[in-house]
C-alpha atoms as a PDB file:
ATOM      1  CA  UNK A   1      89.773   9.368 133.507  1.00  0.00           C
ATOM      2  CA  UNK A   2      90.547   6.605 130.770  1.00  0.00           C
ATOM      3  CA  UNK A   3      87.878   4.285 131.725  1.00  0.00           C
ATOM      4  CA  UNK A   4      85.516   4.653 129.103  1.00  0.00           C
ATOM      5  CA  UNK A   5      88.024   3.972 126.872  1.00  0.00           C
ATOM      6  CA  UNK A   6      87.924   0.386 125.063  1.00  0.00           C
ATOM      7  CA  UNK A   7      90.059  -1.989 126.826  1.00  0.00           C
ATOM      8  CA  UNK A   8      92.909  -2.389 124.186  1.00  0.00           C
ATOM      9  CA  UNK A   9      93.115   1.355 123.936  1.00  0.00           C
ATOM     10  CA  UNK A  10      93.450   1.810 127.988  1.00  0.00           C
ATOM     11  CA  UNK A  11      96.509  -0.951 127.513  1.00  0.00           C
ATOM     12  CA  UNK A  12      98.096   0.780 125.141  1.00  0.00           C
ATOM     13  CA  UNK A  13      97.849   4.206 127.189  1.00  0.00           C
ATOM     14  CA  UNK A  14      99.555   1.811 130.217  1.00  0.00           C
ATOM     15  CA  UNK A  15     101.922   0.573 128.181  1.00  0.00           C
ATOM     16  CA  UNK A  16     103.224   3.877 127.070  1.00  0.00           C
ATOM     17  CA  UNK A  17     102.602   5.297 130.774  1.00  0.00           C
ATOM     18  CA  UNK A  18     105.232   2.471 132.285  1.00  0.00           C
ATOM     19  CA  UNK A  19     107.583   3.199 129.380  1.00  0.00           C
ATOM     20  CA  UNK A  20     108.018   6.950 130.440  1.00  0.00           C
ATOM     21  CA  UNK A  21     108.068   5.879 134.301  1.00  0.00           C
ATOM     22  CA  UNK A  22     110.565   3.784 133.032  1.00  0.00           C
ATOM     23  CA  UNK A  23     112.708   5.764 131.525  1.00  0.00           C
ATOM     24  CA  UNK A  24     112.611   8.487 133.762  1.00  0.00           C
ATOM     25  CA  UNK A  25     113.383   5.738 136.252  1.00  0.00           C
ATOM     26  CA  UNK A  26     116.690   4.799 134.581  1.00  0.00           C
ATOM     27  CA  UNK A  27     117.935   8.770 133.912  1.00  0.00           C
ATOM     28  CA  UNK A  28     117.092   8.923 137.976  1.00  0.00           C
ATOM     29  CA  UNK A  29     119.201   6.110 139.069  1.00  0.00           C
ATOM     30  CA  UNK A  30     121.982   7.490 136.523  1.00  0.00           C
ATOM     31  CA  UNK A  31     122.115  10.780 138.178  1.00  0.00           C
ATOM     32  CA  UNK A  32     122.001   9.645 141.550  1.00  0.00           C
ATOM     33  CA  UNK A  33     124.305   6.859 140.996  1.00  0.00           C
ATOM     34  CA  UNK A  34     127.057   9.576 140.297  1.00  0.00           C
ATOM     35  CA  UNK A  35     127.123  10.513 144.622  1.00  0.00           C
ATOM     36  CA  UNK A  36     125.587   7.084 145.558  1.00  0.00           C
ATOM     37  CA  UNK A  37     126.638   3.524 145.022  1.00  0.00           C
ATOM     38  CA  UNK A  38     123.902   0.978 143.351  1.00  0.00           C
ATOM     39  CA  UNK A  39     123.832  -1.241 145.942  1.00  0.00           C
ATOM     40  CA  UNK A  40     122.834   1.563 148.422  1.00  0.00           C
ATOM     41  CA  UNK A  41     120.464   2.382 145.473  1.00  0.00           C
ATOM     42  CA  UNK A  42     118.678  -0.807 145.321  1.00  0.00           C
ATOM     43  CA  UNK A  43     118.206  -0.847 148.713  1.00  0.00           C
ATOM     44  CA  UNK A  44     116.096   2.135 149.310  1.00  0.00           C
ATOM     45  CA  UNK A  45     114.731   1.769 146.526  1.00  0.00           C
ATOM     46  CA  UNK A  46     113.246  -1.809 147.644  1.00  0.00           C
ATOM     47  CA  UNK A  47     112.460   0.109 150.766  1.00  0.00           C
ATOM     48  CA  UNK A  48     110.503   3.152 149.578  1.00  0.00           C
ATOM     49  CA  UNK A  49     108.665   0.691 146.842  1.00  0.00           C
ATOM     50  CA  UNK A  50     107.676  -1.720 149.816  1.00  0.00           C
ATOM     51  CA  UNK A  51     106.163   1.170 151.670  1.00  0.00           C
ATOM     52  CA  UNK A  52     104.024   2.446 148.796  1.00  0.00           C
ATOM     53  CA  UNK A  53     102.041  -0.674 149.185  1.00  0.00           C
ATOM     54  CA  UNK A  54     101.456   0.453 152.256  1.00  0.00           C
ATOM     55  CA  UNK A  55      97.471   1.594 151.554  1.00  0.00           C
ATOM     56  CA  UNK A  56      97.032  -1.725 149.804  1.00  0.00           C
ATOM     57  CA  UNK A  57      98.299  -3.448 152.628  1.00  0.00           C
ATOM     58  CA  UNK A  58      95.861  -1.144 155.479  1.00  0.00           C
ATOM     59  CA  UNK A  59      92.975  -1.797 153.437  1.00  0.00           C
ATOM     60  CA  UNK A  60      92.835  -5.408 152.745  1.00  0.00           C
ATOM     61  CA  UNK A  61      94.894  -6.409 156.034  1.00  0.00           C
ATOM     62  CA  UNK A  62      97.093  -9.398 156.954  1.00  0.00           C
ATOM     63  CA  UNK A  63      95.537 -11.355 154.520  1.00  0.00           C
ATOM     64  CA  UNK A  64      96.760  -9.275 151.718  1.00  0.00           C
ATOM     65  CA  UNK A  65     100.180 -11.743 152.265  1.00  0.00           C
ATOM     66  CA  UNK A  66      98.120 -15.466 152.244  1.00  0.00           C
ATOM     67  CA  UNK A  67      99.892 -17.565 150.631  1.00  0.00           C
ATOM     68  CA  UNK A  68     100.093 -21.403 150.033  1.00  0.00           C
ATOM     69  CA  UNK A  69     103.399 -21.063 147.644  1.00  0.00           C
ATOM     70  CA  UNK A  70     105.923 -19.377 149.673  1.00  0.00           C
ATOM     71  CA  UNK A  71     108.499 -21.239 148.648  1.00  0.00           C
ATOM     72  CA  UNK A  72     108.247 -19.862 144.780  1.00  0.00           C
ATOM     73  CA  UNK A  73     108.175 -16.496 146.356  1.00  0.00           C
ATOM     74  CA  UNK A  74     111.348 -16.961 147.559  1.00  0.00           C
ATOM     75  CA  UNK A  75     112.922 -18.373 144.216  1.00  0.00           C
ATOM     76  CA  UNK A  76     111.473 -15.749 142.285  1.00  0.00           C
ATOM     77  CA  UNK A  77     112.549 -13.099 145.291  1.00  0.00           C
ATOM     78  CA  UNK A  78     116.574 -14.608 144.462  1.00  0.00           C
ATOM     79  CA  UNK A  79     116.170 -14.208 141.114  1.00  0.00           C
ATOM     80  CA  UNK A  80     114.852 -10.568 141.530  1.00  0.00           C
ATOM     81  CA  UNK A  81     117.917  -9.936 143.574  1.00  0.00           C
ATOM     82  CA  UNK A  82     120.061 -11.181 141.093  1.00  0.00           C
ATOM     83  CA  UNK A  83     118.054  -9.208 138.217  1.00  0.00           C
ATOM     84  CA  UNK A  84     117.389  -5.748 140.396  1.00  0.00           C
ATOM     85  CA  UNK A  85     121.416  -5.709 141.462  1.00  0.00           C
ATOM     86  CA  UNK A  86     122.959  -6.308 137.696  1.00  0.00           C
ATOM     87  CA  UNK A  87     120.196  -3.620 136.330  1.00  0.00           C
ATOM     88  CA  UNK A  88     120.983  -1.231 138.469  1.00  0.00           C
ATOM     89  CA  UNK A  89     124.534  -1.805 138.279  1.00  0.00           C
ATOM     90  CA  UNK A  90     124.417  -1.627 134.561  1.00  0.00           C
ATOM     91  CA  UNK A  91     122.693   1.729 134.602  1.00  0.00           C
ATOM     92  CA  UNK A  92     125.092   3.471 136.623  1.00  0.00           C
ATOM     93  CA  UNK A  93     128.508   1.749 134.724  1.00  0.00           C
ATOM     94  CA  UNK A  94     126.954   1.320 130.724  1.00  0.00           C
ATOM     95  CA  UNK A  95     125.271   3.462 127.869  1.00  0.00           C
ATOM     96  CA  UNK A  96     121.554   3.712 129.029  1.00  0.00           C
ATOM     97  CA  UNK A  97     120.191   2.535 125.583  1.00  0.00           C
ATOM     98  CA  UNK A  98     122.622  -0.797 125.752  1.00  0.00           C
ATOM     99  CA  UNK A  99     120.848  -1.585 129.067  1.00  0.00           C
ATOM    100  CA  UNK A 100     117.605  -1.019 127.488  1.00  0.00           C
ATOM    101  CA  UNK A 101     117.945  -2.737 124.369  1.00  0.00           C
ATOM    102  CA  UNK A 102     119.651  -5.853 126.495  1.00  0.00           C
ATOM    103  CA  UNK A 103     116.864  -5.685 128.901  1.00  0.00           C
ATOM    104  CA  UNK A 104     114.393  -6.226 125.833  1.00  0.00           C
ATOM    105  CA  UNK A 105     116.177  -9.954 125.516  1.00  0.00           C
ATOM    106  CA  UNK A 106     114.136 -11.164 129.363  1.00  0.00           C
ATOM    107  CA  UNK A 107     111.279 -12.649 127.590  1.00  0.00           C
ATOM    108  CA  UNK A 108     113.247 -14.333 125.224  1.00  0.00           C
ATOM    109  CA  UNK A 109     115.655 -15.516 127.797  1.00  0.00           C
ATOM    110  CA  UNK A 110     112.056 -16.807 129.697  1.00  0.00           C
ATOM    111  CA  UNK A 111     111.291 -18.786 126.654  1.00  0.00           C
ATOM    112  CA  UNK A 112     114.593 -20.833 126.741  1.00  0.00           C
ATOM    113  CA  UNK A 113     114.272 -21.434 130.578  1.00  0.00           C
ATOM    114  CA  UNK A 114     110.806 -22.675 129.832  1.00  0.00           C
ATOM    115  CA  UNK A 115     112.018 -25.220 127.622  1.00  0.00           C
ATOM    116  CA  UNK A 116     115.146 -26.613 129.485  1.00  0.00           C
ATOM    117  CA  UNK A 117     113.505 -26.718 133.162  1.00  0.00           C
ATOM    118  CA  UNK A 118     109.769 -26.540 132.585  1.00  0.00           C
ATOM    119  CA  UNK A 119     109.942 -28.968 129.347  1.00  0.00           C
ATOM    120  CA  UNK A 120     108.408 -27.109 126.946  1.00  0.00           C
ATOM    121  CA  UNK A 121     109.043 -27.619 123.385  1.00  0.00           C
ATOM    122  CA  UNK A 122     110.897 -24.747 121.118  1.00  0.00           C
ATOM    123  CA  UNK A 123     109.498 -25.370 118.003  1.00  0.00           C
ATOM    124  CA  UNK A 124     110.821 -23.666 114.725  1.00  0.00           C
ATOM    125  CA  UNK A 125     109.050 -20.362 114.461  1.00  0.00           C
ATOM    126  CA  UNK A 126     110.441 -19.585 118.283  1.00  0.00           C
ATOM    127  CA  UNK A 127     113.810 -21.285 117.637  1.00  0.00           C
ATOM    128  CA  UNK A 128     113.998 -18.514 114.969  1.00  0.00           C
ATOM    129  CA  UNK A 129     112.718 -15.621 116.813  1.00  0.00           C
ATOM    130  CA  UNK A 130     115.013 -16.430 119.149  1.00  0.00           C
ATOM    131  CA  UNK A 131     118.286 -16.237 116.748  1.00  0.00           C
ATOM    132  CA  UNK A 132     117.192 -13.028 115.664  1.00  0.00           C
ATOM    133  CA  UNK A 133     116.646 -11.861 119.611  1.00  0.00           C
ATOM    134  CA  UNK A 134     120.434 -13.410 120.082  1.00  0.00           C
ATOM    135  CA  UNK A 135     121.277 -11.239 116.606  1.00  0.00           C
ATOM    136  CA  UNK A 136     119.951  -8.190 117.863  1.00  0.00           C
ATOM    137  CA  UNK A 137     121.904  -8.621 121.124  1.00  0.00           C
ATOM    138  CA  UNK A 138     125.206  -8.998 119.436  1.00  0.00           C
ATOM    139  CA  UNK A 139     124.752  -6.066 117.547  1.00  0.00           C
ATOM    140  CA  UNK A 140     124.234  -4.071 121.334  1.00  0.00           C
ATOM    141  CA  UNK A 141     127.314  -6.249 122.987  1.00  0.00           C
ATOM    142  CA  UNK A 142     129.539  -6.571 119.779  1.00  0.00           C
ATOM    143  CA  UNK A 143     132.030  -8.723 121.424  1.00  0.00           C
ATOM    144  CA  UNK A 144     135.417  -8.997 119.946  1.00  0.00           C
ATOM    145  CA  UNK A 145     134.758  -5.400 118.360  1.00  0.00           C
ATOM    146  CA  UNK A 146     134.325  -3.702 121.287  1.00  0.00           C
ATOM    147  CA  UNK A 147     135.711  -4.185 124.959  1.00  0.00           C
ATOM    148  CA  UNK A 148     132.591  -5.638 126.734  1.00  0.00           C
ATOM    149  CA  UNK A 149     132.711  -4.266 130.047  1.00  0.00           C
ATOM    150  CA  UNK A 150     131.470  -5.076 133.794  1.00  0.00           C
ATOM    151  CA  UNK A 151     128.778  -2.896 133.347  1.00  0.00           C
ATOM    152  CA  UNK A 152     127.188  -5.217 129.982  1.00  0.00           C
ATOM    153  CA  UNK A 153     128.178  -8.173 131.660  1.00  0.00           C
ATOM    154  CA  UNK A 154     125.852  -6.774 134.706  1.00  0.00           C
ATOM    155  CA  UNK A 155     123.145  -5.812 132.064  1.00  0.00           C
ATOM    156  CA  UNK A 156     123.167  -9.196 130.457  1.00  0.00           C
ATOM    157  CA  UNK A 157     123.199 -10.877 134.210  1.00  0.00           C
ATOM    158  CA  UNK A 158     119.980  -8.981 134.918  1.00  0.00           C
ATOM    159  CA  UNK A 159     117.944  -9.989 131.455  1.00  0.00           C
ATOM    160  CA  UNK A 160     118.403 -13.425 132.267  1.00  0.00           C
ATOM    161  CA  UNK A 161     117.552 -13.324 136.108  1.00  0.00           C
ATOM    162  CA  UNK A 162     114.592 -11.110 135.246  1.00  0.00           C
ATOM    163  CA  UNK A 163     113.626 -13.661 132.628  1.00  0.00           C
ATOM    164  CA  UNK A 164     113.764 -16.564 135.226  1.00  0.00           C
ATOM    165  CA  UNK A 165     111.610 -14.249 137.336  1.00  0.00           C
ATOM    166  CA  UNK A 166     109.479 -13.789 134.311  1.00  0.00           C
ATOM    167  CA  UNK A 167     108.899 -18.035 134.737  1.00  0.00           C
ATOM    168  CA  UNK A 168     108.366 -18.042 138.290  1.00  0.00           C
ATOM    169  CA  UNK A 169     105.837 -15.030 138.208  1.00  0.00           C
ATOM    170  CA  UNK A 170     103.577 -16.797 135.492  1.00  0.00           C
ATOM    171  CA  UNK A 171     103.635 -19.883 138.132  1.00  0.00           C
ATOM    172  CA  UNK A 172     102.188 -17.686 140.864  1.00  0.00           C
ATOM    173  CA  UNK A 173      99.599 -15.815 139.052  1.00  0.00           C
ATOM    174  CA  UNK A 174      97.412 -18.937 138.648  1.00  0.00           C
ATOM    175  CA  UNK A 175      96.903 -18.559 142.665  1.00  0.00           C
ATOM    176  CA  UNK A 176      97.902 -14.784 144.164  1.00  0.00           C
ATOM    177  CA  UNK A 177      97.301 -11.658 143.488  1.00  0.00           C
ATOM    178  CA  UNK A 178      99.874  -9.578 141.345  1.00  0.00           C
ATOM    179  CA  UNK A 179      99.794  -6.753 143.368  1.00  0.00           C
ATOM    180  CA  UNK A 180     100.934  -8.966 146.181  1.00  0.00           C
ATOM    181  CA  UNK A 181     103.618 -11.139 144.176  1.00  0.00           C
ATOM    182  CA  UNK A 182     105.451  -7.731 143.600  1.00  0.00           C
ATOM    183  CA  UNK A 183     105.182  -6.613 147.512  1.00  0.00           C
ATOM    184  CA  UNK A 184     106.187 -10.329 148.325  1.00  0.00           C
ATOM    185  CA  UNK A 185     109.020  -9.808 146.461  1.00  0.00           C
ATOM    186  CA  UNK A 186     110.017  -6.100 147.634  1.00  0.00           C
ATOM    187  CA  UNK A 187     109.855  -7.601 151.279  1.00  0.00           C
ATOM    188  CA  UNK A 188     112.042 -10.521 150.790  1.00  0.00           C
ATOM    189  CA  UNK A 189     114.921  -9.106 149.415  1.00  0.00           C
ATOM    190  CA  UNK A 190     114.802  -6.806 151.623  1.00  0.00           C
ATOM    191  CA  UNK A 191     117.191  -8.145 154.149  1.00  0.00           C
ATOM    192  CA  UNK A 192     119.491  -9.150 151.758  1.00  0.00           C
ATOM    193  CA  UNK A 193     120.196  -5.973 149.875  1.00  0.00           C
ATOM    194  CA  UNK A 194     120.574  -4.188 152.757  1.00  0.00           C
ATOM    195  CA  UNK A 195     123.059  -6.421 153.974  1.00  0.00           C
ATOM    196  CA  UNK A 196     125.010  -5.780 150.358  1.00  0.00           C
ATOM    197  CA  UNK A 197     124.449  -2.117 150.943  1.00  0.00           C
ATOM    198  CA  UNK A 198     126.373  -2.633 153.972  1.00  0.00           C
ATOM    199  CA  UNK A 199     129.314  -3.243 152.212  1.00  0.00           C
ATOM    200  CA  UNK A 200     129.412   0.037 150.593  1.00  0.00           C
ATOM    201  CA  UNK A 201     126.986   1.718 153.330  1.00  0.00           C
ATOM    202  CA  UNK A 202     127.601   5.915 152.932  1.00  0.00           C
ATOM    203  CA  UNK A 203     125.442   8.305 155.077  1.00  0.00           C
ATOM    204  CA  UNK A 204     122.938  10.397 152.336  1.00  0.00           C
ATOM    205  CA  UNK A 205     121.845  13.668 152.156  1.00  0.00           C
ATOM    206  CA  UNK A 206     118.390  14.617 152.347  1.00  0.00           C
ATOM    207  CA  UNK A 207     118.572  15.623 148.108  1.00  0.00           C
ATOM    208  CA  UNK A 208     119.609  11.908 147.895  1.00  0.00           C
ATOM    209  CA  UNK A 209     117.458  10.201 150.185  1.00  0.00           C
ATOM    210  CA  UNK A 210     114.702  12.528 148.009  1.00  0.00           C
ATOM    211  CA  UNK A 211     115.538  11.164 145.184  1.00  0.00           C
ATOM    212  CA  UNK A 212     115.884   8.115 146.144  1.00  0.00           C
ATOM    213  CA  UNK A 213     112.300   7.940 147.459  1.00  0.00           C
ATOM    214  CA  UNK A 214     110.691   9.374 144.039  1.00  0.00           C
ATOM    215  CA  UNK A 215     112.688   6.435 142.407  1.00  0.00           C
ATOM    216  CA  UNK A 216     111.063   3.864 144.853  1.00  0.00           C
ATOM    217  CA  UNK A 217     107.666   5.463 144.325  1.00  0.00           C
ATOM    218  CA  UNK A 218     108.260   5.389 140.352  1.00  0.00           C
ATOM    219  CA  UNK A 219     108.809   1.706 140.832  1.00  0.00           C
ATOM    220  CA  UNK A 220     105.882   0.472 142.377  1.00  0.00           C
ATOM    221  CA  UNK A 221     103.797   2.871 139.741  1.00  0.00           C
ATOM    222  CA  UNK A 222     105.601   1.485 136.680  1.00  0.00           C
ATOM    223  CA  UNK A 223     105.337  -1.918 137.611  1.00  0.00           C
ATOM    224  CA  UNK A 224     101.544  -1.405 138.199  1.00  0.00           C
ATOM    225  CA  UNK A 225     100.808   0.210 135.190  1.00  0.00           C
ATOM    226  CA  UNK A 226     103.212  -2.548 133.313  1.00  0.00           C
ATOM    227  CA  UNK A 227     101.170  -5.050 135.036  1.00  0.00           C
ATOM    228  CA  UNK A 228      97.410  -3.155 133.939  1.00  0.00           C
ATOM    229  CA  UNK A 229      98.677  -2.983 130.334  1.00  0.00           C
ATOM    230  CA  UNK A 230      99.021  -6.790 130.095  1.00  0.00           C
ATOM    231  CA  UNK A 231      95.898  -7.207 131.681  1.00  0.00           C
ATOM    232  CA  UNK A 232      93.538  -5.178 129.443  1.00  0.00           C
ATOM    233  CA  UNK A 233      95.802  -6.297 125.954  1.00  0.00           C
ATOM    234  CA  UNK A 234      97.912  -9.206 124.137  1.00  0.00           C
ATOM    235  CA  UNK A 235     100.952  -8.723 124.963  1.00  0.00           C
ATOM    236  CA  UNK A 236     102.006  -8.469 121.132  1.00  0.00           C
ATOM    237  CA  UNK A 237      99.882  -5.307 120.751  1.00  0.00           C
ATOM    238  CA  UNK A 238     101.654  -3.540 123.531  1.00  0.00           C
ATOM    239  CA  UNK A 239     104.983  -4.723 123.939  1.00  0.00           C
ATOM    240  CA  UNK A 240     105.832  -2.725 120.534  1.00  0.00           C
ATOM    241  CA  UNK A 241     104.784   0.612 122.829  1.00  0.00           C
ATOM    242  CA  UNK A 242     107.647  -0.374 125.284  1.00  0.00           C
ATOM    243  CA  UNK A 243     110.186   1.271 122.808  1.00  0.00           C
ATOM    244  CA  UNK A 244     109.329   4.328 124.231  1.00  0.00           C
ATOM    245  CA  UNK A 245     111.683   3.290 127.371  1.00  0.00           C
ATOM    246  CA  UNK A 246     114.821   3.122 124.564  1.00  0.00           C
ATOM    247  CA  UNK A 247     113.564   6.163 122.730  1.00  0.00           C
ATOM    248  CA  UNK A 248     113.912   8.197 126.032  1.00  0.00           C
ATOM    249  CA  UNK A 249     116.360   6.637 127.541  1.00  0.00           C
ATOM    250  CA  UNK A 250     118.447   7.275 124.451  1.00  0.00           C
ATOM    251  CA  UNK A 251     117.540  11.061 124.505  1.00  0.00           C
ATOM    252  CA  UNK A 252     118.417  11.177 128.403  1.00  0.00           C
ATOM    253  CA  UNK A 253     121.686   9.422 127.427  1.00  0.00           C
ATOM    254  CA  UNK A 254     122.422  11.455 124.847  1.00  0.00           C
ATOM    255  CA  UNK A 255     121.273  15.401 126.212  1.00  0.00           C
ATOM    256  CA  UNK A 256     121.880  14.245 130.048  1.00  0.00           C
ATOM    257  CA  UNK A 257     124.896  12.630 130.151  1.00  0.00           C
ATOM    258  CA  UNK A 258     126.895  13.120 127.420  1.00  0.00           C
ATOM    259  CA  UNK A 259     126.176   9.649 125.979  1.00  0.00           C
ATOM    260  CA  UNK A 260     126.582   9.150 121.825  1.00  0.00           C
ATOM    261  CA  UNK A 261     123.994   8.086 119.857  1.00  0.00           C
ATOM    262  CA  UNK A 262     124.728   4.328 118.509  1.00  0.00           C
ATOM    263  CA  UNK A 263     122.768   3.119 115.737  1.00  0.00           C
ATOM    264  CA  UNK A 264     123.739  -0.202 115.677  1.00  0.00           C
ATOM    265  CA  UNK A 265     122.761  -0.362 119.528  1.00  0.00           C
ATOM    266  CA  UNK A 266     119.425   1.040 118.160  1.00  0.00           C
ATOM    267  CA  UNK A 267     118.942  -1.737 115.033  1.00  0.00           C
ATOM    268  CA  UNK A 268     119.643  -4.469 118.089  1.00  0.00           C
ATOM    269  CA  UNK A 269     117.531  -3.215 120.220  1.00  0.00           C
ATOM    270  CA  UNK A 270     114.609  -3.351 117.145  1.00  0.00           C
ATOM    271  CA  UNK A 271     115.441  -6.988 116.554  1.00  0.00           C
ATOM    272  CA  UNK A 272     115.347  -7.917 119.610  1.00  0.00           C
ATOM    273  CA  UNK A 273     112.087  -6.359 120.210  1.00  0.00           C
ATOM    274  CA  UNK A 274     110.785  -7.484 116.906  1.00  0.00           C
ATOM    275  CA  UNK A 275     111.412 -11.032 118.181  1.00  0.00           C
ATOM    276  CA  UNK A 276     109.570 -10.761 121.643  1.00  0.00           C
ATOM    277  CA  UNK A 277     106.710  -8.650 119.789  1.00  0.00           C
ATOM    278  CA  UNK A 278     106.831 -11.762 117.507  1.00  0.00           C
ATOM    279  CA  UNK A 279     107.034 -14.474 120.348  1.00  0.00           C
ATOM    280  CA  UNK A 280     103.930 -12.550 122.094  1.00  0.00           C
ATOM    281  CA  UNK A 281     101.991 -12.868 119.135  1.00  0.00           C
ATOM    282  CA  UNK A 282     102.350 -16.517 118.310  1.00  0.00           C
ATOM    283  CA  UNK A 283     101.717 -17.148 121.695  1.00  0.00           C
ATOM    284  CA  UNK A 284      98.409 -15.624 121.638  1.00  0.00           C
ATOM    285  CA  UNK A 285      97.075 -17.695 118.565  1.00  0.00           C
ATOM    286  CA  UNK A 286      97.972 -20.610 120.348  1.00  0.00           C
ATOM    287  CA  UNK A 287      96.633 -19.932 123.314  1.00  0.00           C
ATOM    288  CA  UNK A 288      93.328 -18.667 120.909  1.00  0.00           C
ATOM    289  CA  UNK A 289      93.383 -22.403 119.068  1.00  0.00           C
ATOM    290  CA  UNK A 290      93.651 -24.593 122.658  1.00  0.00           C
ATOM    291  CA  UNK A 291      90.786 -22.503 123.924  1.00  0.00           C
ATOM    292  CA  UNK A 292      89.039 -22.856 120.105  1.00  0.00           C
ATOM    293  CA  UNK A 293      89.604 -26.905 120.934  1.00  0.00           C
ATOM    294  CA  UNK A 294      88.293 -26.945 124.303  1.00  0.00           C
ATOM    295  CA  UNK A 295      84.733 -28.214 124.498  1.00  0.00           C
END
């Protein structure tokens, strides 16, 4: 339908595709956290998103899982664990557009990790965009001002364990397939979030276990059309799209559940945006002037 559209312009319409999934997403898991625990949520949701790979996987065959870098499947598979669990824990127990605009902070979070285990420099320009990113965030958090609670704490827990993800991801698309770096990832936390859903394991109803299964379909969707955006664009001309996911989130929040608008949540969440758009950019030149130098 799109593809005779230019290639930036088909990004953009991506971009803005995964921010509604996303934030649809979100106002899901909200509602259905209020019968059903996150952990149980995670779980079928990791479940339901591994089986919609399920015509990838019956076209291309075993070989859809080759590998030669298993073991950074794994690392990035613990820190999607880590990231998936204090999300979705955060968006049943915290203000949607604080999880949001926290969430925004992953990139950011990915640059410092790059510099303190992967040795790359943080020269000024980044050092400032990300003091601004860290200023945006304490406008959302406002500790000392405001109690900050299990469910921020969870939020901020799953920025920085989707950032490290963020690390391990750009490792493994130099060799496999993105499409199969997500599944990889769906089926090796399996095991262990059902074993945490054990703890709080509750017997659903088929409206819940329907629910549950549009939210693990939404997943794979908004993670492929997330993925397409960055394909077909620079990441600084469509990461400023992704406010769409705080713009609805906000108005589920709000007309939903009850939620009150906070504007200082909002001016956070721009700075820290602003920053990553920022980040993107710069990265882009540079990676424009290496090639430039390149004979």
């Amino acid at each position: 339908m799109i593809g005779h559209l230019p290639p930036s312009t088909r990004a953009m319409i991506h971009m803005v595709w995964s921010g509604i999934l996303f934030g649809t997403l979100w106002a899901l898991i909200r509602h259905t956290s209020e019968t059903v625990h996150p952990f149980m949520i995670v779980f079928y949701r990791t479940l339901f998103a591994l089986f919609a790979f399920a015509p990838v996987f019956w076209r291309v065959g075993i070989s859809f899982f080759k590998t030669e870098r298993i073991g950074l499947h794994f690392l990035r598979s613990l820190f999607a664990i880590s990231g998936t669990l204090g999300t979705f824990y955060a968006i049943a127990n915290a203000p949607m557009a604080d999880v949001v605009a926290i969430s925004y902070a992953a990139p950011i979070f990915a640059v410092i990790g790059a510099a303190l285990w992967l040795g790359e420099r943080i020269k000024m320009r980044r050092m400032l965009a990300i003091l601004i990113a860290f200023a945006g965030a304490f406008l959302v958090v406002r500790p000392g001002f405001e109690a900050v609670t299990m469910g921020i704490w969870a939020a901020i827990i799953g920025a920085v364990s989707i950032g490290a993800s963020m690390l391990v991801i750009k490792s493994l698309t130099s060799t496999d397939d993105p499409q199969a770096i997500a599944a990889y990832s769906f089926l090796l936390i399996l095991p262990v979030v059902f074993l945490v859903a054990l703890s709080v394991w509750q017997w659903l109803t088929l409206e819940e276990l329907g629910l549950l299964l549009v939210i693990g379909i939404m997943v794979r969707f908004a993670h492929t059309a997330l993925g397409r955006a960055f394909a077909l664009g620079e990441a600084s001309a469509v990461l400023p799209l992704d406010f769409v996911r705080l713009m609805l989130a906000t108005l589920f929040g709000v007309y939903l559940f009850g939620e009150p608008v906070d504007i200082l949540t909002l001016a956070g969440a721009l700075l820290i945006l602003g920053s990553t758009v920022y980040t993107a950019h710069r990265e882009a030149q540079l990676g424009k002037q290496t090639t430039k130098r390149v004979p």
